[in-house]
Structures are given as C-alpha cells and as structure tokens.
C-alpha atoms as a PDB file:
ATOM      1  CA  UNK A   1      -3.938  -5.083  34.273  1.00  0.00           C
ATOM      2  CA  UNK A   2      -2.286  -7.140  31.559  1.00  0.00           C
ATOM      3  CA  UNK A   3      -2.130  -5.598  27.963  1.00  0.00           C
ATOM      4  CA  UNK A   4      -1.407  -7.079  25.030  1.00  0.00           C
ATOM      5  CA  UNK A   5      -0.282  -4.869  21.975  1.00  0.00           C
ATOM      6  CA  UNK A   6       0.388  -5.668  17.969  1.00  0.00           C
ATOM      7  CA  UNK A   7       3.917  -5.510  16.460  1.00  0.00           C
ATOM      8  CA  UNK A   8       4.904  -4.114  13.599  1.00  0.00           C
ATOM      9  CA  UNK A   9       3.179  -3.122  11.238  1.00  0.00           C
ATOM     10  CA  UNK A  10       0.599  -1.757  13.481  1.00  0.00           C
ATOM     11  CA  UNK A  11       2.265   0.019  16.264  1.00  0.00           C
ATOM     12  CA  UNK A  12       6.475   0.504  17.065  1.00  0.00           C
ATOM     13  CA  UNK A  13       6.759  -2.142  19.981  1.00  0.00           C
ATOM     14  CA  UNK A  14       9.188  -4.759  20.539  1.00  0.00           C
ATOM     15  CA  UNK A  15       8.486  -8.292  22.030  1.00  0.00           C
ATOM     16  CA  UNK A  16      11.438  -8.924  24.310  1.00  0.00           C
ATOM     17  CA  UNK A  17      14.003  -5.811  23.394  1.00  0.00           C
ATOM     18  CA  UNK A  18      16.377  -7.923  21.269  1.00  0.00           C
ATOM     19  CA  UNK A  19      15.680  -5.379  18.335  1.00  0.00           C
ATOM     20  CA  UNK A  20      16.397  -2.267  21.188  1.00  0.00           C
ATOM     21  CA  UNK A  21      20.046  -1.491  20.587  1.00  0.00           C
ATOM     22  CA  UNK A  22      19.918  -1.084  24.552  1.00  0.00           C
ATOM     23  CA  UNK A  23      21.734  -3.499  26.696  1.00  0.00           C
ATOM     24  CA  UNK A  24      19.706  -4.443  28.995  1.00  0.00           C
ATOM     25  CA  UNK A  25      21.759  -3.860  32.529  1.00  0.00           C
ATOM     26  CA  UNK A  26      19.071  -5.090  35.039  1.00  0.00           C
ATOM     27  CA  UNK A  27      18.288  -9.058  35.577  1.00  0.00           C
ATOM     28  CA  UNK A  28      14.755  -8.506  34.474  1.00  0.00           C
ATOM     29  CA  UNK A  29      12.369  -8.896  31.402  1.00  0.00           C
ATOM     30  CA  UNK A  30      12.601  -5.751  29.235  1.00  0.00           C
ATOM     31  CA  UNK A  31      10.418  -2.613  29.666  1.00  0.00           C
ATOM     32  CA  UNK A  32      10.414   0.538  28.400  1.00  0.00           C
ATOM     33  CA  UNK A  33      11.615   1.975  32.154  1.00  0.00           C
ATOM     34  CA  UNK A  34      14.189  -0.412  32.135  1.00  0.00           C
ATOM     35  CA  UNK A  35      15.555   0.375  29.136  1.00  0.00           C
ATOM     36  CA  UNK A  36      15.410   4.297  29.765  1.00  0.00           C
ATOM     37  CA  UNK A  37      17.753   3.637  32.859  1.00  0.00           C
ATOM     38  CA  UNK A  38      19.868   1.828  30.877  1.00  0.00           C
ATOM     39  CA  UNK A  39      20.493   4.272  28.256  1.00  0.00           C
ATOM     40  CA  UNK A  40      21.105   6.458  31.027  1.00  0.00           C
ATOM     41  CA  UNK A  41      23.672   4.648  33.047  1.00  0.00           C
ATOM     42  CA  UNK A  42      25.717   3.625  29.953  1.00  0.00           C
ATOM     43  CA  UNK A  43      25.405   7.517  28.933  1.00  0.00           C
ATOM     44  CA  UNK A  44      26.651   8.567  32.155  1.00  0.00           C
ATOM     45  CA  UNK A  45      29.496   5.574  31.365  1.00  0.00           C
ATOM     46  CA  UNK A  46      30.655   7.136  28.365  1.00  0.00           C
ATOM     47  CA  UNK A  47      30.816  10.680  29.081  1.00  0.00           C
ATOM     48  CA  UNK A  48      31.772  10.682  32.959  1.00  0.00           C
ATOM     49  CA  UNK A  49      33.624   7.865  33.367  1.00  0.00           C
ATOM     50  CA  UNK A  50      31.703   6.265  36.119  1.00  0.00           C
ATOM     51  CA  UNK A  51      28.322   4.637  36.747  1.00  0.00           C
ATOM     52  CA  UNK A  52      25.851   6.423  39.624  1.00  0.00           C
ATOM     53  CA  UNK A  53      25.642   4.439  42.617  1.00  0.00           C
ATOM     54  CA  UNK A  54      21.538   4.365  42.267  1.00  0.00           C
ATOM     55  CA  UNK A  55      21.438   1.504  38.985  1.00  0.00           C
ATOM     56  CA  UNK A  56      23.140  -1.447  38.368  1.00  0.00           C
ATOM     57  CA  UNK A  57      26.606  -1.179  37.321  1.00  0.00           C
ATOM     58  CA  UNK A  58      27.251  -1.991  33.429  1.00  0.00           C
ATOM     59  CA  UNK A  59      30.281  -4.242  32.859  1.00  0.00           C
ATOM     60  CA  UNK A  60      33.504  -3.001  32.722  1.00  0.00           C
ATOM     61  CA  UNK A  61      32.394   0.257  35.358  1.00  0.00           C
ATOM     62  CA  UNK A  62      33.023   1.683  38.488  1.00  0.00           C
ATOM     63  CA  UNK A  63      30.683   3.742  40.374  1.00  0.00           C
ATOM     64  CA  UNK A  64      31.558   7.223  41.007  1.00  0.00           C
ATOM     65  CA  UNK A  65      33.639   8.522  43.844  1.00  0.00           C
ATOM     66  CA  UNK A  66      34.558  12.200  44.609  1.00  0.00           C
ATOM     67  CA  UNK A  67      38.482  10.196  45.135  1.00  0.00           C
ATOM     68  CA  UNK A  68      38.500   9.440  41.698  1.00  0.00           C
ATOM     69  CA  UNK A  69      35.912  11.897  39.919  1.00  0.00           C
ATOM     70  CA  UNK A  70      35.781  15.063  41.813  1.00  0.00           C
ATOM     71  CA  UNK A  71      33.442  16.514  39.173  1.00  0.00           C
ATOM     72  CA  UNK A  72      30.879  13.548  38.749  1.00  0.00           C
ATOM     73  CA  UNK A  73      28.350  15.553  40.298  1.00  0.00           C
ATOM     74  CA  UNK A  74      28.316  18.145  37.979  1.00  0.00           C
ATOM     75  CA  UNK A  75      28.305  15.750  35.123  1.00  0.00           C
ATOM     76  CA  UNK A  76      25.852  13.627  36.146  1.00  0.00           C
ATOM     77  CA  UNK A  77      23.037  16.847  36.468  1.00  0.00           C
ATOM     78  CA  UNK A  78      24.529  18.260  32.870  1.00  0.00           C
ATOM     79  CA  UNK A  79      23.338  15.006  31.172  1.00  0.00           C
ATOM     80  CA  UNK A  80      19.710  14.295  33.792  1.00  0.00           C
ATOM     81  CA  UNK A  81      18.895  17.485  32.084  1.00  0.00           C
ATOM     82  CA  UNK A  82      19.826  16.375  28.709  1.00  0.00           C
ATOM     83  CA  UNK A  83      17.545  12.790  29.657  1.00  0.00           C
ATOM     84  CA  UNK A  84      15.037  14.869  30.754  1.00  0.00           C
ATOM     85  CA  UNK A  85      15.065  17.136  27.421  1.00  0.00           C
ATOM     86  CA  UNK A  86      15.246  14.274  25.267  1.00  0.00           C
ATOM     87  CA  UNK A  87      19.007  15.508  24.086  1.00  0.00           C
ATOM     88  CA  UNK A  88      20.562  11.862  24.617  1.00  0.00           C
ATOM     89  CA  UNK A  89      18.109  10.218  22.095  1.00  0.00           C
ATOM     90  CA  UNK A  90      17.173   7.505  24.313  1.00  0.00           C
ATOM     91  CA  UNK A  91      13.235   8.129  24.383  1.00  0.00           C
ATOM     92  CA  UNK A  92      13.714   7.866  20.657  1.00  0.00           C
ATOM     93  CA  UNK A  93      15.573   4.205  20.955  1.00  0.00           C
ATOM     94  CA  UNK A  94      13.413   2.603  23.389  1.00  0.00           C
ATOM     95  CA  UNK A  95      10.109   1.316  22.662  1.00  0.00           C
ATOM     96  CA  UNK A  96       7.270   0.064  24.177  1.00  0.00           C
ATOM     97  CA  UNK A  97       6.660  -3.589  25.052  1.00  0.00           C
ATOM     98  CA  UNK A  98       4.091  -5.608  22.972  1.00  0.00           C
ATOM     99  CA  UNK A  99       3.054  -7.104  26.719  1.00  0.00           C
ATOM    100  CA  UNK A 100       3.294  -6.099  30.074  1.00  0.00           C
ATOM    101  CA  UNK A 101       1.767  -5.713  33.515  1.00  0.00           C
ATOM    102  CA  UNK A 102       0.347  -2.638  35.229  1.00  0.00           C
ATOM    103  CA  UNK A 103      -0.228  -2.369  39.217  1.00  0.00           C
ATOM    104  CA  UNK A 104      -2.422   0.119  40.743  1.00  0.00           C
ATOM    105  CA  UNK A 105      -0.726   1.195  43.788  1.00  0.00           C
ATOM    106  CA  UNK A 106      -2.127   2.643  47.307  1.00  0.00           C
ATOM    107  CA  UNK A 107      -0.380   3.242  49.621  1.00  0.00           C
ATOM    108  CA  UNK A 108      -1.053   3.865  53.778  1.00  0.00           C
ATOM    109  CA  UNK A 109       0.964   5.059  56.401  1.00  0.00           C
ATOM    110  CA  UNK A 110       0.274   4.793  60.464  1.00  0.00           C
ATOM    111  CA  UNK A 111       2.823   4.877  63.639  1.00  0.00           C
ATOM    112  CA  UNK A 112       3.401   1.355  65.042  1.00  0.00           C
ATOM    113  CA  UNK A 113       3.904   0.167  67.531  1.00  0.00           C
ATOM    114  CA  UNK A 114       0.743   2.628  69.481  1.00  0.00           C
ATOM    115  CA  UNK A 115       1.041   4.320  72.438  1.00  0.00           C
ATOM    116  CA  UNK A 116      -0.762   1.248  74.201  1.00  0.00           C
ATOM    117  CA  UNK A 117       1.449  -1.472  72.477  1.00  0.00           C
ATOM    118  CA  UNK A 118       4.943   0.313  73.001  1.00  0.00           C
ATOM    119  CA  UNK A 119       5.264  -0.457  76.279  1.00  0.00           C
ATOM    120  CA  UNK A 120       4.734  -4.197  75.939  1.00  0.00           C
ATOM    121  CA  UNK A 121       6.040  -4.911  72.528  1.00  0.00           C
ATOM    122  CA  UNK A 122       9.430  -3.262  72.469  1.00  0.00           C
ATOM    123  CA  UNK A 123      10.504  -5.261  75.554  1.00  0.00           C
ATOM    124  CA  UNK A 124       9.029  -8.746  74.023  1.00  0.00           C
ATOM    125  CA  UNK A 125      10.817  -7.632  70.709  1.00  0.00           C
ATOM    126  CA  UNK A 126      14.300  -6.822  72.330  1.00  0.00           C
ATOM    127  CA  UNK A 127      14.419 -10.243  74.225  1.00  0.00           C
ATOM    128  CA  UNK A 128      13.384 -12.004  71.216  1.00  0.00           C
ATOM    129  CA  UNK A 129      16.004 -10.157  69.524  1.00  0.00           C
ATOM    130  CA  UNK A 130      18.473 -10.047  72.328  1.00  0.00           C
ATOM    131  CA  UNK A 131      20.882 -12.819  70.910  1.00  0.00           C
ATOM    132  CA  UNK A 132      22.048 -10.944  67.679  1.00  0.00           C
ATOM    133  CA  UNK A 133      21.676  -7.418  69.141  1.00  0.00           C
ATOM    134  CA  UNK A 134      22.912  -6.234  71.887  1.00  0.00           C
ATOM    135  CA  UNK A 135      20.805  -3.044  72.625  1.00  0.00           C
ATOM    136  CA  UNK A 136      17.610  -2.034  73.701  1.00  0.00           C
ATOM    137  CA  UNK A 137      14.784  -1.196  71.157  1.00  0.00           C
ATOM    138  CA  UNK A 138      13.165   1.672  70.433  1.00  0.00           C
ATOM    139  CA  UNK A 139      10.161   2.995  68.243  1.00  0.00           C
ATOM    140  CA  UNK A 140      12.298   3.916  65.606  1.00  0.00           C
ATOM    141  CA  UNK A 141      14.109   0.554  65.083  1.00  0.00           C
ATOM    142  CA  UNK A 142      10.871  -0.996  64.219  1.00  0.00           C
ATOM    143  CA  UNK A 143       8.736  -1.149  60.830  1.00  0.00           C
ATOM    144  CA  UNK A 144       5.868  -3.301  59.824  1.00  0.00           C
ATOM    145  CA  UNK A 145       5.101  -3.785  56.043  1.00  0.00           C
ATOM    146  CA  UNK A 146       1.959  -5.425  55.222  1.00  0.00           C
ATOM    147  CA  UNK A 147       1.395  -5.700  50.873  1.00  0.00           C
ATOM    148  CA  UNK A 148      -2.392  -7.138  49.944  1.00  0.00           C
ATOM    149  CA  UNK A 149      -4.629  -7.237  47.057  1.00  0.00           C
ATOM    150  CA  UNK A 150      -7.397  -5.242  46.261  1.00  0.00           C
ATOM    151  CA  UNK A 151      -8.881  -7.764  44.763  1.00  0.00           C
ATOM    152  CA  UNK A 152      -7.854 -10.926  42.410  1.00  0.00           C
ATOM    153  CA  UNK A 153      -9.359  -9.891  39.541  1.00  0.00           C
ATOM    154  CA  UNK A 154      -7.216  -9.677  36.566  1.00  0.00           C
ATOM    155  CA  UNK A 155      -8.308  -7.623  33.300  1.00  0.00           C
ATOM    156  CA  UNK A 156      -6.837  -8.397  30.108  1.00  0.00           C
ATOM    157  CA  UNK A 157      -6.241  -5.670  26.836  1.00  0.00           C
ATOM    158  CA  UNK A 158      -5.605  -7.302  23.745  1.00  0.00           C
ATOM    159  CA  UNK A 159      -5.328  -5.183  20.649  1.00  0.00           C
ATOM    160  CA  UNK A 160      -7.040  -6.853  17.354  1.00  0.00           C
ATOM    161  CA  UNK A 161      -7.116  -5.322  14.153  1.00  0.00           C
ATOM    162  CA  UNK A 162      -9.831  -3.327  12.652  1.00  0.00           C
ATOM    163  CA  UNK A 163      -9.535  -4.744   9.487  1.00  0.00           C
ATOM    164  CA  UNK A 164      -7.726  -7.653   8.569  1.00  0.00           C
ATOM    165  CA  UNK A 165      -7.383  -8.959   4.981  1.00  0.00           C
ATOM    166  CA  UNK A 166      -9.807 -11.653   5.557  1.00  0.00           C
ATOM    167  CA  UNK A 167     -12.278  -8.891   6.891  1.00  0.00           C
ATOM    168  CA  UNK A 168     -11.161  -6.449   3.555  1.00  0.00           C
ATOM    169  CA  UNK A 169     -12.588  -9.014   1.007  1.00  0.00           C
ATOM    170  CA  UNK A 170     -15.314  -9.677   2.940  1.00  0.00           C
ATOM    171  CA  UNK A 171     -16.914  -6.283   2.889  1.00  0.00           C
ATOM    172  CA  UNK A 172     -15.407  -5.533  -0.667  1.00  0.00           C
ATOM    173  CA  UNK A 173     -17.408  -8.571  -1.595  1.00  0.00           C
ATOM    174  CA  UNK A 174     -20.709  -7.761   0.069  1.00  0.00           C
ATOM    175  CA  UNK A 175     -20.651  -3.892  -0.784  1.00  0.00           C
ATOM    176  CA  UNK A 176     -20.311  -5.292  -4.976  1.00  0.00           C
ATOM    177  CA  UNK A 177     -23.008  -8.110  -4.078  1.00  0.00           C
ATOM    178  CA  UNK A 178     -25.568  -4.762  -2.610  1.00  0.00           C
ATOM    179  CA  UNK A 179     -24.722  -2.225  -5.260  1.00  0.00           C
ATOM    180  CA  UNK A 180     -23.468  -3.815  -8.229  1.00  0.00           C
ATOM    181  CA  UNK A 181     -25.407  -7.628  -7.715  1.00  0.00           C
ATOM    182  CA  UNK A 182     -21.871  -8.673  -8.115  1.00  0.00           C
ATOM    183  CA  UNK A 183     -19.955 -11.543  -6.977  1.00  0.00           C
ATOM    184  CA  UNK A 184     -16.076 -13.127  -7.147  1.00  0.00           C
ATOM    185  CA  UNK A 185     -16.921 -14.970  -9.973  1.00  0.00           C
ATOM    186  CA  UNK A 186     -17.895 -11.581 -11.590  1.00  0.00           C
ATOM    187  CA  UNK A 187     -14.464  -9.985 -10.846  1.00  0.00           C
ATOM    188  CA  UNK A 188     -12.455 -12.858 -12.060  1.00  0.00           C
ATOM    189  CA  UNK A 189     -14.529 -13.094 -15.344  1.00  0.00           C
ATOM    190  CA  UNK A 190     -13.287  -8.988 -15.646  1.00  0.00           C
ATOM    191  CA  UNK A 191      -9.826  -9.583 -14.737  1.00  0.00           C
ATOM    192  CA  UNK A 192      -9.790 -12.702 -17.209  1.00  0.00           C
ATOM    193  CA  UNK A 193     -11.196 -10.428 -20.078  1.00  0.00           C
ATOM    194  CA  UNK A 194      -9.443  -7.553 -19.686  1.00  0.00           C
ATOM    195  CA  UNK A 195      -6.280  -9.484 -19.202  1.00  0.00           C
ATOM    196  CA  UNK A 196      -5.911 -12.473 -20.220  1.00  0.00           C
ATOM    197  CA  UNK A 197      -7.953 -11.896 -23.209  1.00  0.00           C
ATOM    198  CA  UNK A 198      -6.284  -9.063 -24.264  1.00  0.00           C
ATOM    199  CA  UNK A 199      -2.757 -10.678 -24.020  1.00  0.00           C
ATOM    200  CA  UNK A 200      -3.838 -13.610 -25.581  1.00  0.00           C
ATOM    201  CA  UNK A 201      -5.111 -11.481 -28.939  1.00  0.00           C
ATOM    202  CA  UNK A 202      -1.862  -9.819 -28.554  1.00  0.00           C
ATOM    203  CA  UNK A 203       0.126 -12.601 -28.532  1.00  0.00           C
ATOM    204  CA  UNK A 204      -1.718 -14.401 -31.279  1.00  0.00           C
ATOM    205  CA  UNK A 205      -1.271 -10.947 -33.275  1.00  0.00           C
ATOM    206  CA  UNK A 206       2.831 -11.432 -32.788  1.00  0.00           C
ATOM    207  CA  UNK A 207       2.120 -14.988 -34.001  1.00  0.00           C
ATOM    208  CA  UNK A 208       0.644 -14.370 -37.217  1.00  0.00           C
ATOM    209  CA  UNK A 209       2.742 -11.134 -37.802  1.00  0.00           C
ATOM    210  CA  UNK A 210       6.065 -13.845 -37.671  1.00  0.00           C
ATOM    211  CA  UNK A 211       4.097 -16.734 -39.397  1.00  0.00           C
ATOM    212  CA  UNK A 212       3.811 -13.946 -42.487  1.00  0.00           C
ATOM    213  CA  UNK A 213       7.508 -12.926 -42.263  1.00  0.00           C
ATOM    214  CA  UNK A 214       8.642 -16.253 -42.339  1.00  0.00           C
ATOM    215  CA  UNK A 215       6.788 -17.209 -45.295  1.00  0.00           C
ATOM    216  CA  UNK A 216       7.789 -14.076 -47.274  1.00  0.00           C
ATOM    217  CA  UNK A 217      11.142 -15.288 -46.510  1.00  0.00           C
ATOM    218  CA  UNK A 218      11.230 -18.585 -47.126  1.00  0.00           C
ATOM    219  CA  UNK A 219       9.062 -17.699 -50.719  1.00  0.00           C
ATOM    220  CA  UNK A 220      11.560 -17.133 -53.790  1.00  0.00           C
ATOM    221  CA  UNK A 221      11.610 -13.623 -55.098  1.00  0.00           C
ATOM    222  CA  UNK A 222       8.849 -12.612 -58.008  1.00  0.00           C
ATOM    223  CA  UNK A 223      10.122 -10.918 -61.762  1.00  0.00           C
ATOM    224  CA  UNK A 224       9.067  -7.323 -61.673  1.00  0.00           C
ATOM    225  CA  UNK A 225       6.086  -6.375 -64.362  1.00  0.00           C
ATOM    226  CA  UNK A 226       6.542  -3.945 -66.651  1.00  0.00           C
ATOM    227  CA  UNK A 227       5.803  -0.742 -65.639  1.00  0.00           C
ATOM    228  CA  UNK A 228       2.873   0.650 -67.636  1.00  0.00           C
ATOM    229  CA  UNK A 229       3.055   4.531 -68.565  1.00  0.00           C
ATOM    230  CA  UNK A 230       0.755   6.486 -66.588  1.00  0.00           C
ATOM    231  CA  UNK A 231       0.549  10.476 -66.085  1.00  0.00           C
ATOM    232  CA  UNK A 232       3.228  12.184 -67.619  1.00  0.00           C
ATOM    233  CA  UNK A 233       4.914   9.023 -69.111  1.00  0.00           C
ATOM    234  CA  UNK A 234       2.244   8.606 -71.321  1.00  0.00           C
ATOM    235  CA  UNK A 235       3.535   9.464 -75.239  1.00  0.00           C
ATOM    236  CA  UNK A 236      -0.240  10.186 -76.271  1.00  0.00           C
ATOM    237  CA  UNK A 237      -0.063  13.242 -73.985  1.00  0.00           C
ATOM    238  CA  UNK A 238       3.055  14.797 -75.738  1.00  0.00           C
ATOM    239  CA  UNK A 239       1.042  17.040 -77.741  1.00  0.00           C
ATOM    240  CA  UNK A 240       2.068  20.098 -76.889  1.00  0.00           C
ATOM    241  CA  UNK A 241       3.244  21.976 -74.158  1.00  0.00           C
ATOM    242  CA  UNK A 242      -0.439  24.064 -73.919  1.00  0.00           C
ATOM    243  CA  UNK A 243      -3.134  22.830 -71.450  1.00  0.00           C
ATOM    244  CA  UNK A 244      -5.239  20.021 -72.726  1.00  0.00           C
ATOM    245  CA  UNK A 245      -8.308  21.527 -74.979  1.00  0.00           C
ATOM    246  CA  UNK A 246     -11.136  19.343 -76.423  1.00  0.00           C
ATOM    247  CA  UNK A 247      -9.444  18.948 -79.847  1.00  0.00           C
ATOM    248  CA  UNK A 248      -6.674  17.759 -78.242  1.00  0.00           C
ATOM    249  CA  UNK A 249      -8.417  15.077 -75.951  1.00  0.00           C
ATOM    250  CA  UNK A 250     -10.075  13.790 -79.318  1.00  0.00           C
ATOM    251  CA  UNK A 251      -6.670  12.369 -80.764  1.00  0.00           C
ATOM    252  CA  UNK A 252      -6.083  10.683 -77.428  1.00  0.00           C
ATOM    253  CA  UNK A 253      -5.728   7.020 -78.304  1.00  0.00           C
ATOM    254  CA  UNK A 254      -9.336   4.622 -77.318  1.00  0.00           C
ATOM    255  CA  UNK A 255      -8.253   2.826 -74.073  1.00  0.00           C
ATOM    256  CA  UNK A 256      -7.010  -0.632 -75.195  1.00  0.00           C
ATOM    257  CA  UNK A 257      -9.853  -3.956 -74.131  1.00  0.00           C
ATOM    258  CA  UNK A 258     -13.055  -1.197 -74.605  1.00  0.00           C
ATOM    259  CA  UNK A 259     -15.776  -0.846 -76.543  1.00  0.00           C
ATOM    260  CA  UNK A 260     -17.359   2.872 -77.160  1.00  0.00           C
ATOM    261  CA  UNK A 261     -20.904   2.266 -77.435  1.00  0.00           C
ATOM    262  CA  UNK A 262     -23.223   3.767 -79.991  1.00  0.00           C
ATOM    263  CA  UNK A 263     -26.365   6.047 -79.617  1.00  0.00           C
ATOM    264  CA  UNK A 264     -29.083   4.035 -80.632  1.00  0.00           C
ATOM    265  CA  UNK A 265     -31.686   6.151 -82.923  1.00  0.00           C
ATOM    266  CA  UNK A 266     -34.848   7.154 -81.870  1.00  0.00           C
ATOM    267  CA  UNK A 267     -38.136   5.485 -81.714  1.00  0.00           C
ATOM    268  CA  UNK A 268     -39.774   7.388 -84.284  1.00  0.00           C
ATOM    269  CA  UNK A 269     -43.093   5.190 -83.438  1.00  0.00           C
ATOM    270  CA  UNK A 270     -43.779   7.485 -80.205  1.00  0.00           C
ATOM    271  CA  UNK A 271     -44.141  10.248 -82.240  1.00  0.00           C
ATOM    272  CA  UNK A 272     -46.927   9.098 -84.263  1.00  0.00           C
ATOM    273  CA  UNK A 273     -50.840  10.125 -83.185  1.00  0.00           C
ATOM    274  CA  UNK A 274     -53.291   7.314 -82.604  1.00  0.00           C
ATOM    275  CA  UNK A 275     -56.592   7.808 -82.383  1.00  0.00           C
ATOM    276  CA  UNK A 276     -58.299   7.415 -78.849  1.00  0.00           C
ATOM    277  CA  UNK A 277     -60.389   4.606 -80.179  1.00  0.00           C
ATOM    278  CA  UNK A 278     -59.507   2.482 -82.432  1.00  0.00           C
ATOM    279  CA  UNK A 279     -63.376   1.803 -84.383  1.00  0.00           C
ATOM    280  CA  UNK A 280     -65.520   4.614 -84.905  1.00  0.00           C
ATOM    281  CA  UNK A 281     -68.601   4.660 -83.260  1.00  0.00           C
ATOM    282  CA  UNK A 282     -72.022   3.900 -84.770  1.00  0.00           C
ATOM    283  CA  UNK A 283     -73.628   7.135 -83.727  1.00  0.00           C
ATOM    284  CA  UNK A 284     -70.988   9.732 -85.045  1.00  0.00           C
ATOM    285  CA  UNK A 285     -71.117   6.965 -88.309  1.00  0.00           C
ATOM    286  CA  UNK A 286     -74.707   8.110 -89.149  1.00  0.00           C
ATOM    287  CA  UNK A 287     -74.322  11.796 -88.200  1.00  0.00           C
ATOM    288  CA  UNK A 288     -71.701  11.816 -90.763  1.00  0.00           C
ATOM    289  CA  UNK A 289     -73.304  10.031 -93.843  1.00  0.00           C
ATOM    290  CA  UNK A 290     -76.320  12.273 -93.198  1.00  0.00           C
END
C-alpha cells in the first residue's frame, strides 16, 4: 500500500526529513521509525557515552563495552523507559512522511529438511559444501527462506482536499446565484459602491474643503462693517431701569426703511338696507291706491 499525504498546511508531515532536526544515522530514505531510532541512539550518545550495539553507530561513537562502560546497561534501560514514556521528546520531533510504503506481512514456519529428505539431503549438501567446510551437516546448520507475493496488486492513498479555493468560490457563487439570484458581477458592483464610491465622495469632499481654504487665502482681507446696536446697545431702550410697559414701547423710535400702514375706514355702504326688489310689483301697486 502506497499513501500519499498533504504538507503543511493540512497535516504536520515532512517530505524527505530535511526540516526533522534528526540526523538521519541509517543509509535509507527517511521514516518516522527511522528517525525514532535515531533520536534514540544519539540520546543514548549524549548521556552514556556510547552507542548500543543493535543501530548504526553515529559519527564520532563507540559502541558500548562493559571494559569501558561498566554501567551502560543500566543507562541504556533508564532512558528505553524515558523513549517509551515520551520523556526524551523525540515522538514530539519526528513526523510523519508525506509518502511511504506499507507491507502486509505473513509469516510461516515448518522443519526442513523432513524426516524423509534428511537422510538424502544432508549428505548431498555436505559434499556440495565439503570444499569450504570441513564438517559434516546436520539439521540445524540448514535454513530455507522462501519471500513471495500475495499478489501484485498495488493500492494507492492520495489525500485531496475537501475544499480548495477554487472549490470555495464555486459554491459561494452558486449558493448567492439559488438564494439571492446573485452573481460575481453583483458582488463586485457592492464592493465598488460601498468602496470605491464612498472613498471617491470622500476624497472629492477633501478636495473641495482645500480648494475653499486656498481661495480664502489667497483672497485679500474685507473692512469690518459697522456694528449696528442691537439688544442692550440700543440708546432707545435707556429709558429706565423698570421693565418695558406699553407707554414706554410707544416712544420707541419707528424702525428706519418702514412704512406703518393706516386703518382704512369702513364701508359704510354695507350698512345700508336695500329693498329685496328693486320695482314694486303691479299687484301690491293697486292694493295700495285702493
């Protein structure tokens, strides 16, 4: 099985361990194994003084020796079960490869050679043999290692995004085209009116604000008018130091440019009685004169 994971920003994997501050002590490609035994091994490095005999050896090392480092033994379990507590802090420096390979092992055992084929093969296998050995073969001597294939199929995991960018506008543009019978065009044509619009009349604002200054400046000064009494200032008011009556307001001064107007006389015309019709009638004539 072959996987295939995404970087950064979507998951904490590394593509060949050059950002693992790990050195990588094994002549392979990196993995996250590899780099645990690494950590390890230069642990045991720095804090025993020697390198167990099971990894590679780092540069500069020696592997331990009870000559040398009586107590190595001792050391080396004190910090396995430190790794194995996560007390080194090398489960939190390694990460997991963006690609690598998985391999579903099985494994069978079975005595070889049989009972039937012992007698027979050990004696063909020991003559072949006999010119780099000199001793007879047994059963024990002998191993047979055979490594197959399930099958040659290969299956491939590649991680993908859910949603990419591309993918975000898309649906943000199809849910406002259901809902809101809205398209791109509709969203710039917002963004340009509540934006560029509205900086523009602010700008143009600031413009006329410094066109105005600038004139003011540039015009020359203007003689100050007279300042006409009003309120208090005003001498016809100095009558006395009482409220304002009505014989007082009638020696106030006319206002100057105003005409008082006069009330016209009355129509004395309305008040005279007509008759309700003007010629007297012909039958009311006669009653009369008889």
């Amino acid at each position: 099985t072959e996987s295939f994971k995404l970087s950064e920003p979507y998951s904490q994997c590394t593509e060949d361990g050059s950002d693992v501050p790990i050195r990588n002590i094994y002549n392979a490609a990196y993995s996250l194994q590899i780099c645990l035994h690494s950590c390890f091994q230069t642990k045991m490095v720095e804090k025993c003084g020697c390198a167990q005999y099971g990894q590679p050896l780092p540069p500069e090392a020696n592997y331990c020796n009870y000559q040398q480092h009586p107590n190595w033994m001792y050391c080396y379990y004190q910090l396995h079960r430190a790794f194995v507590q996560e007390e080194l802090g090398c489960q939190s420096v390694c990460k997991e490869a963006c690609s690598f390979k998985e391999w579903t092992l099985t494994t069978s055992l079975a005595q070889w050679p049989s009972v039937v084929s012992e007698k027979w093969l050990l004696p063909v296998l020991t003559w072949d043999q006999g010119r780099q050995i000199n001793k007879k073969l047994n059963k024990t001597d002998l191993a047979k290692l055979l490594i197959f294939y399930k099958d040659l199929n290969q299956r491939s995991i590649m991680e993908s995004p859910a949603n990419s960018i591309e993918m975000l506008l898309s649906n943000f543009g199809g849910q406002l085209g259901l809902w809101m019978s809205c398209s791109v065009v509709c969203v710039i044509e917002i963004i340009e009116v509540f934006f560029i619009d509205f900086f523009s009349i602010i700008a143009r604002r600031q413009w006329q604000k410094a066109k105005e200054w600038w004139a003011r400046k540039q015009a020359p000064p203007c003689p100050e008018a007279p300042r006409s009494p009003q309120g208090q200032d005003n001498p016809a008011l100095d009558i006395d130091n009482d409220l304002p009556t009505f014989n007082s307001a009638l020696h106030l001064p006319p206002a100057l440019g105003t005409q008082v107007p006069g009330t016209p006389p009355p129509k004395y015309n309305t008040l005279r009685l007509e008759r309700a019709f003007s010629n007297q009638l012909t039958d009311t004539q006669m009653l009369d004169e008889l």
